[in-house]
Protein backbone atom coordinates (compact mmCIF):
# COMPACT_ATOMS: atom_id res chain seq x y z
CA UNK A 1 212.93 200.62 31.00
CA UNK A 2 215.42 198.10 29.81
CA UNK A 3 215.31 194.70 29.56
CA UNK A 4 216.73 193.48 32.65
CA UNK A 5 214.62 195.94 34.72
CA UNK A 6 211.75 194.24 32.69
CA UNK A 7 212.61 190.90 33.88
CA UNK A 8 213.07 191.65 37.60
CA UNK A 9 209.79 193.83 37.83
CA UNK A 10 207.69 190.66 35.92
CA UNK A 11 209.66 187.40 37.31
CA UNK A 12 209.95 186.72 33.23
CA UNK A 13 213.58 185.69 32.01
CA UNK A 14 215.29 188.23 29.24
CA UNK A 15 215.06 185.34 26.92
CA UNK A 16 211.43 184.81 27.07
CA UNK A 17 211.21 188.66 26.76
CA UNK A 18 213.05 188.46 23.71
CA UNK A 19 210.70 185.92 22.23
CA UNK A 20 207.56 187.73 22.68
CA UNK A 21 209.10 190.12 20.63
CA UNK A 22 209.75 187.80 18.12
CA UNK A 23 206.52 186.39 18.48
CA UNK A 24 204.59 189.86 18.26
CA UNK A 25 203.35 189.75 22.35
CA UNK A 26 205.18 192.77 22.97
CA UNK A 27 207.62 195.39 21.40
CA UNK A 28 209.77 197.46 22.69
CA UNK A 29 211.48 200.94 20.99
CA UNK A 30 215.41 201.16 20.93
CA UNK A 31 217.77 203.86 22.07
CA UNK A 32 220.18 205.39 20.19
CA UNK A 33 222.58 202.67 21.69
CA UNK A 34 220.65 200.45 20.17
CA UNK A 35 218.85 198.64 23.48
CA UNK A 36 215.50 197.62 23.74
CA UNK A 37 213.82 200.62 25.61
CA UNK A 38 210.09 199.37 27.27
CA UNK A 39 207.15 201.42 28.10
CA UNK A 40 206.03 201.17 31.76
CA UNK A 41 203.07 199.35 30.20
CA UNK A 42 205.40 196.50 29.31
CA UNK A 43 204.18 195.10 32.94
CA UNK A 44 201.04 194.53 32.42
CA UNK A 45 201.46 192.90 28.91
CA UNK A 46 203.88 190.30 30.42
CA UNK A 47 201.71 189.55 33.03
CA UNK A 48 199.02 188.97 30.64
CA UNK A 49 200.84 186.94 28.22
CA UNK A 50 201.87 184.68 31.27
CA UNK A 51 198.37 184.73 32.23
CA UNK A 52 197.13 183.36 28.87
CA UNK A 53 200.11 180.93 28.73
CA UNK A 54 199.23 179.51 32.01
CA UNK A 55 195.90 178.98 30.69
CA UNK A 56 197.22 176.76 28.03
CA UNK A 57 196.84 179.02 24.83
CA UNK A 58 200.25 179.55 22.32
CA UNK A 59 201.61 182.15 21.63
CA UNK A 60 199.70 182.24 18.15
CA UNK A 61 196.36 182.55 19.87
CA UNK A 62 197.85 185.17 22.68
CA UNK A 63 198.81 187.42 19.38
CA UNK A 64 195.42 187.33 18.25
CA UNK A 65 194.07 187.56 21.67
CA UNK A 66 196.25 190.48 23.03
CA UNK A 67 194.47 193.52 20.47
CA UNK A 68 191.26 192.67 21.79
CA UNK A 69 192.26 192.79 25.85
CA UNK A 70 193.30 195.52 27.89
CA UNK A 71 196.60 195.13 29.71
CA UNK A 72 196.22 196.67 32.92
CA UNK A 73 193.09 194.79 33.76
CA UNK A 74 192.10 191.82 31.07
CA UNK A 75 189.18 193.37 30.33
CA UNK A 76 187.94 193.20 26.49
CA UNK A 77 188.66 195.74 24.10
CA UNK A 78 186.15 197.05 21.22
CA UNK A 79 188.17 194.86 18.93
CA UNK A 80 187.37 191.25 18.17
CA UNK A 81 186.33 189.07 14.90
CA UNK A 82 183.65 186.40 14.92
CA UNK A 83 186.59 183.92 14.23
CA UNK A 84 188.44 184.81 17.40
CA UNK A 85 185.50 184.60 18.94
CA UNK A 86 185.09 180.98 17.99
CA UNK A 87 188.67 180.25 18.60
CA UNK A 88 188.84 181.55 22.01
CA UNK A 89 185.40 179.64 22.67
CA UNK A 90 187.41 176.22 21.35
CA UNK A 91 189.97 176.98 24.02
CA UNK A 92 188.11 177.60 26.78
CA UNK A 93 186.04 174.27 26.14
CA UNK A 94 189.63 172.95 26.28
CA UNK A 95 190.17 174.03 29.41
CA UNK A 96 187.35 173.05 30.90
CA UNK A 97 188.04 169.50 29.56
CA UNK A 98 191.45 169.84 31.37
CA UNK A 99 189.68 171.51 34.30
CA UNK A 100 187.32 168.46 34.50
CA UNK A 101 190.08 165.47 34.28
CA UNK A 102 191.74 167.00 37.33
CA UNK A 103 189.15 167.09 39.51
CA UNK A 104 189.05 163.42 38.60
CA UNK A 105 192.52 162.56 39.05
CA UNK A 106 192.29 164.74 42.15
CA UNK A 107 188.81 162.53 43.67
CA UNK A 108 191.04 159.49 42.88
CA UNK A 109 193.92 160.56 44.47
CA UNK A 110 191.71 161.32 47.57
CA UNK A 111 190.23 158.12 47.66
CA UNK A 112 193.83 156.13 47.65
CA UNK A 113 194.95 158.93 50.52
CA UNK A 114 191.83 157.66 52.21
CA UNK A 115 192.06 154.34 51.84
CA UNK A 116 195.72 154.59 52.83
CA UNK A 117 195.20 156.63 56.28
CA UNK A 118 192.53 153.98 57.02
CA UNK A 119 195.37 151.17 56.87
């Protein structure tokens, strides 16, 4: 599929396409006309690199990440190094550090709503 079809069936702009290429996230083959020609597969990799972006990690960490998952499912691969390991374990403490400040700012936000509605 071509690039455009690629950003309608992932909600991903052509540009950002483009830069997963150049970032090594994805790859596409080229026709004889020289456009960027996409596997079917091409889904599921975008929707996991947004996946992993969403969850904070750059696009370094998604290259290194990406070998070791499957794309149709996020489910590991046989492939992984003990230092991805620890890497990925660094992030997810991360998030869970995120995860953890917005419950708070969430329970204090409550309380103001509450305090507010009682007014």
């Amino acid at each position: 599929m071509r690039i455009g079809e690629l950003a309608r069936r992932t909600g991903v702009s052509e540009r950002s396409l483009r830069y997963y290429e150049t970032r090594g996230l994805l790859s596409s083959d080229r026709t004889p006309g020289g456009h960027r020609d996409y596997p079917d597969a091409a889904v599921d990799r975008v929707i996991r690199v947004q996946e992993l972006y969403a969850a904070g990690l750059n696009s370094e960490k998604i290259r290194q990440l990406l070998p070791c998952m499957r794309d149709r499912d996020g489910g590991p691969s046989a492939i992984a190094t003990p230092r991805l390991v620890s890497d990925l374990t660094a992030e997810r403490d991360r998030i869970d550090r995120v995860i953890a400040d917005l419950r708070r700012s969430r329970e204090t936000l409550d309380e103001v709503i509450r305090t507010a509605r009682e007014t």
